[in-house]
C-alpha atoms as a PDB file:
ATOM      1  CA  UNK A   1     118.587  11.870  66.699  1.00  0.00           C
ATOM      2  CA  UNK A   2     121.191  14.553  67.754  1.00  0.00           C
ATOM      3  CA  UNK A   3     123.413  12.052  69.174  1.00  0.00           C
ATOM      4  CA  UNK A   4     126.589  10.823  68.370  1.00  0.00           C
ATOM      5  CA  UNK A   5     128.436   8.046  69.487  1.00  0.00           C
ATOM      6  CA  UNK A   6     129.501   8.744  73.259  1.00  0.00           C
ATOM      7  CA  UNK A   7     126.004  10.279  73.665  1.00  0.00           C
ATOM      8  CA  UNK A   8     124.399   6.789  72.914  1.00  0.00           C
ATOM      9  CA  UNK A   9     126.939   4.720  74.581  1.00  0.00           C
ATOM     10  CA  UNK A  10     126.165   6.792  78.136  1.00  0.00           C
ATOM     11  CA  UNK A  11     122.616   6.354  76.901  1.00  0.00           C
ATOM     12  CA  UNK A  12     122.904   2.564  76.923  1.00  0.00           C
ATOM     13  CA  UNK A  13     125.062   2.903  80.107  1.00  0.00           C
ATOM     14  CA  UNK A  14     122.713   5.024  82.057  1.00  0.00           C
ATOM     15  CA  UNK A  15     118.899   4.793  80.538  1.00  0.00           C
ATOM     16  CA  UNK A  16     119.283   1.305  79.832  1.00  0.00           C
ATOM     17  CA  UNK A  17     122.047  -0.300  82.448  1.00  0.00           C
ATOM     18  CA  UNK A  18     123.985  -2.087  79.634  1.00  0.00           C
ATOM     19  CA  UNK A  19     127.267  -2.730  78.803  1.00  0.00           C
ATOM     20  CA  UNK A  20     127.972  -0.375  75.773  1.00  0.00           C
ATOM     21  CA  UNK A  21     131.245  -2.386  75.495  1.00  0.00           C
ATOM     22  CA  UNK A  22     130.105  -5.581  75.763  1.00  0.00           C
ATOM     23  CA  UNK A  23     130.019  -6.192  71.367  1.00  0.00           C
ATOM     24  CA  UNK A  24     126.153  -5.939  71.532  1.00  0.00           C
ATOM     25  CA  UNK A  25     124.746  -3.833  68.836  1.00  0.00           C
ATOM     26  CA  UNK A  26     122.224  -0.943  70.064  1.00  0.00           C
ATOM     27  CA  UNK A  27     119.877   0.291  67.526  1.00  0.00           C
ATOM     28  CA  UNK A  28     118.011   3.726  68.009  1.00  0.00           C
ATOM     29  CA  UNK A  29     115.004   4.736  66.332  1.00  0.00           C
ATOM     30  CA  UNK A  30     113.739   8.332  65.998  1.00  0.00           C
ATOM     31  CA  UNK A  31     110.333   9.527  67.524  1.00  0.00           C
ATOM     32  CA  UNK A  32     108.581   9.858  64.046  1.00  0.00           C
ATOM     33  CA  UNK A  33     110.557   6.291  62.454  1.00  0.00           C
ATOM     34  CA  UNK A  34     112.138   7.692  59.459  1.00  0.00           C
ATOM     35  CA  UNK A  35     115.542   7.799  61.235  1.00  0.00           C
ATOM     36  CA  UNK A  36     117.323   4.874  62.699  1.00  0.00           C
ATOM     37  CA  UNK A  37     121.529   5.046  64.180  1.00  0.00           C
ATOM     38  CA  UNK A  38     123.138   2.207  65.502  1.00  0.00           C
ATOM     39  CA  UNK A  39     125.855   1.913  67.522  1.00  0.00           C
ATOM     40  CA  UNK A  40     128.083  -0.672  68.368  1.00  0.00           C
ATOM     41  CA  UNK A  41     131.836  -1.235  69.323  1.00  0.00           C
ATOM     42  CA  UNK A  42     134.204  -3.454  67.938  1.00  0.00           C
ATOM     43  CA  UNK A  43     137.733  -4.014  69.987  1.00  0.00           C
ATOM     44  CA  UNK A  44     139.690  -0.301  68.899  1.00  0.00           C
ATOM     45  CA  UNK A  45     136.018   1.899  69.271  1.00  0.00           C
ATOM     46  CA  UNK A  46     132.333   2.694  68.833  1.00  0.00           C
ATOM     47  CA  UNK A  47     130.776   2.566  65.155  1.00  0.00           C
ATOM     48  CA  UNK A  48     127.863   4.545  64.601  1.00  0.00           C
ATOM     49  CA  UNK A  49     125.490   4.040  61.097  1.00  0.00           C
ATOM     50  CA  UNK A  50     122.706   5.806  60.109  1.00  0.00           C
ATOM     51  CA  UNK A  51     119.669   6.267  57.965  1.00  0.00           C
ATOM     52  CA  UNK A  52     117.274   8.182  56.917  1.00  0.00           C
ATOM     53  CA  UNK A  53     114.500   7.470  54.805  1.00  0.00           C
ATOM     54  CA  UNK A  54     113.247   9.844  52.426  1.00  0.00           C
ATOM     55  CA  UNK A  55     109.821   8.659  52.391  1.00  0.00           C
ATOM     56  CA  UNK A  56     107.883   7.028  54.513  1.00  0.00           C
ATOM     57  CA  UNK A  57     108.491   5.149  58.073  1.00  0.00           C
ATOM     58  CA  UNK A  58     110.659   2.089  59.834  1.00  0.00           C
ATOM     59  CA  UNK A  59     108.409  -1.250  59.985  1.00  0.00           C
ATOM     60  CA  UNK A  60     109.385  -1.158  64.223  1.00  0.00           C
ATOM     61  CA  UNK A  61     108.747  -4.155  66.273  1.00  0.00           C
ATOM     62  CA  UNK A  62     105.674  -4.077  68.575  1.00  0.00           C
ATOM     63  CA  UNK A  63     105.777  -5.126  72.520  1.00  0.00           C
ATOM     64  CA  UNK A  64     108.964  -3.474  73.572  1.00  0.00           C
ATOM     65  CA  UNK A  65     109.329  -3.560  76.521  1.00  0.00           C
ATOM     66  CA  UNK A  66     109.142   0.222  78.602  1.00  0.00           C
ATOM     67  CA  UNK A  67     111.696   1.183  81.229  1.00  0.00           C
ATOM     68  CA  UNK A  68     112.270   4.576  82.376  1.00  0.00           C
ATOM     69  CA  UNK A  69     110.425   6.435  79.292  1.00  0.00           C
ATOM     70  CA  UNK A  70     112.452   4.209  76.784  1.00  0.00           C
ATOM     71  CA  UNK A  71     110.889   1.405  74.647  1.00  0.00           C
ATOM     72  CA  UNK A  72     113.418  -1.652  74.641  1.00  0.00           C
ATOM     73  CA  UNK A  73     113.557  -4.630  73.106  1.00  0.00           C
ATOM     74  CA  UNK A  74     116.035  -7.281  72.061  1.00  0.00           C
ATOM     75  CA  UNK A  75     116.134  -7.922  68.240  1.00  0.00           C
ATOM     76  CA  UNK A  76     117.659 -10.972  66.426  1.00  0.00           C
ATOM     77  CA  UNK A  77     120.327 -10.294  63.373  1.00  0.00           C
ATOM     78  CA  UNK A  78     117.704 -11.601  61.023  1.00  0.00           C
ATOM     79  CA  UNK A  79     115.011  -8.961  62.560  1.00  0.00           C
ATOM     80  CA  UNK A  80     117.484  -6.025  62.440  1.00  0.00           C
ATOM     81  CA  UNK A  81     117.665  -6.498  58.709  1.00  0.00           C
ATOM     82  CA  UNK A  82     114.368  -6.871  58.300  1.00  0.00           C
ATOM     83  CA  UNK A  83     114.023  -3.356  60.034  1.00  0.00           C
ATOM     84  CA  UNK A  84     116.309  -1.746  57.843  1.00  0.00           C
ATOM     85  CA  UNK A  85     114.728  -3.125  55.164  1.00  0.00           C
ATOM     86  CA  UNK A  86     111.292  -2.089  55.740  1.00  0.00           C
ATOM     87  CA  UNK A  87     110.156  -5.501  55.851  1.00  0.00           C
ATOM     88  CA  UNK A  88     106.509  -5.590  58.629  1.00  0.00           C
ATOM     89  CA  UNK A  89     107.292  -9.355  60.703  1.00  0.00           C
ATOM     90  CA  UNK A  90     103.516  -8.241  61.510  1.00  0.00           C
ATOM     91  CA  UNK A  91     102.421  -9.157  58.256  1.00  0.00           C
ATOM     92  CA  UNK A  92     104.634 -11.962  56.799  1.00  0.00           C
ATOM     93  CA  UNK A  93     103.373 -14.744  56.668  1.00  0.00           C
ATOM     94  CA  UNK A  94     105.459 -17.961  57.349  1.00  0.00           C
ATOM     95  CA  UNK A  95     104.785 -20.705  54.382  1.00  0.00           C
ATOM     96  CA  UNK A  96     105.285 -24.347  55.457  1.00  0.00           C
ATOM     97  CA  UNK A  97     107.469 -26.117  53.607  1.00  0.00           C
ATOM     98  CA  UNK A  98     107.475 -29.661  52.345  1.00  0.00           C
ATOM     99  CA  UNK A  99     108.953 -32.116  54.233  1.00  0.00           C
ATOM    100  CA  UNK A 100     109.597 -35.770  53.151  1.00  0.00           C
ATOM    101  CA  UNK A 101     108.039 -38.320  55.918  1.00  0.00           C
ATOM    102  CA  UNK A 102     110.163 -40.602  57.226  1.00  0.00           C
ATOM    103  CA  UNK A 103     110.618 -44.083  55.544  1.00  0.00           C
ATOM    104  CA  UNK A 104     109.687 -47.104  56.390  1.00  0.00           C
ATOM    105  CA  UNK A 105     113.972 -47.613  57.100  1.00  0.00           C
ATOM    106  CA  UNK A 106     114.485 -45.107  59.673  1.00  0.00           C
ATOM    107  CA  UNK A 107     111.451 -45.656  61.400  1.00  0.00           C
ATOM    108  CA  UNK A 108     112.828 -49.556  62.069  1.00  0.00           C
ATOM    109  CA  UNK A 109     116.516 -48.141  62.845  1.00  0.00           C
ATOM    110  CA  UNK A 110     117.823 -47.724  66.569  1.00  0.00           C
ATOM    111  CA  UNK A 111     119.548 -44.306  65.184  1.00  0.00           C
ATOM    112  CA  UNK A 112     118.220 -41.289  66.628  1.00  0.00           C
ATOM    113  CA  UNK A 113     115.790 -38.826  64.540  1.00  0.00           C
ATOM    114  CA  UNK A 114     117.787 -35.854  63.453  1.00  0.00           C
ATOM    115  CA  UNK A 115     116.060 -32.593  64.862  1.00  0.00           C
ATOM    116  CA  UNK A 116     115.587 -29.037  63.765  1.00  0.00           C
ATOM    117  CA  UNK A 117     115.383 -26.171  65.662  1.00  0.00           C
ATOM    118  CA  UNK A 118     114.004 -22.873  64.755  1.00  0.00           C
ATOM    119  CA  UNK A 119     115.158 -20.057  66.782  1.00  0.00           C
ATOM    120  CA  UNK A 120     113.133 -16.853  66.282  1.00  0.00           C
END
């Protein structure tokens, strides 16, 4: 966790074969998970954040995939925050919600059934 911004970017480049420039976001995670840096560039250069925790470890995503003695994975918005946050997907649990069944109406109608996607 020596690394600073061009470091990572060539890491990205070369380790991983991505575009560093493309507007992804790259997020790093140190070999005992107490220390996370991301890096990610925005039109005029690279931004790099970083945290460490003063006790205890990152909740890190299992099944990443290994290439060239480097874990990799892509992560959601939703999941990065829930890394940072210390927040196990493992372990949630998903709790259904209620959802009204369809009346009598709209079963009769020609219109088409609204649908919901959830993208994970």
């Amino acid at each position: 966790m020596r690394k600073g911004c061009a470091s990572l970017a060539a890491v990205v480049e070369n380790a991983l074969g991505q575009n560093p420039y493309a507007g992804d976001i790259f997020v790093f995670v140190g070999k005992h998970k107490n220390r996370v840096k991301i890096v990610a560039w925005d039109r005029s250069g690279f931004w790099l954040c970083s945290k460490r925790l003063e006790q205890g470890t990152f909740a890190v995503p299992k099944g990443a995939a290994v290439e060239n003695g480097v874990g990799t994975m892509p992560l959601s918005p939703a999941q990065i925050q829930m890394l940072l946050e210390g927040i196990d997907v493992h372990h949630a649990t998903y709790h259904a919600h209620y959802h009204r069944p369809p009346s009598a109406a709209a079963t009769t109608t020609s219109a088409p059934a609204s649908a919901s996607t959830l993208i994970t």
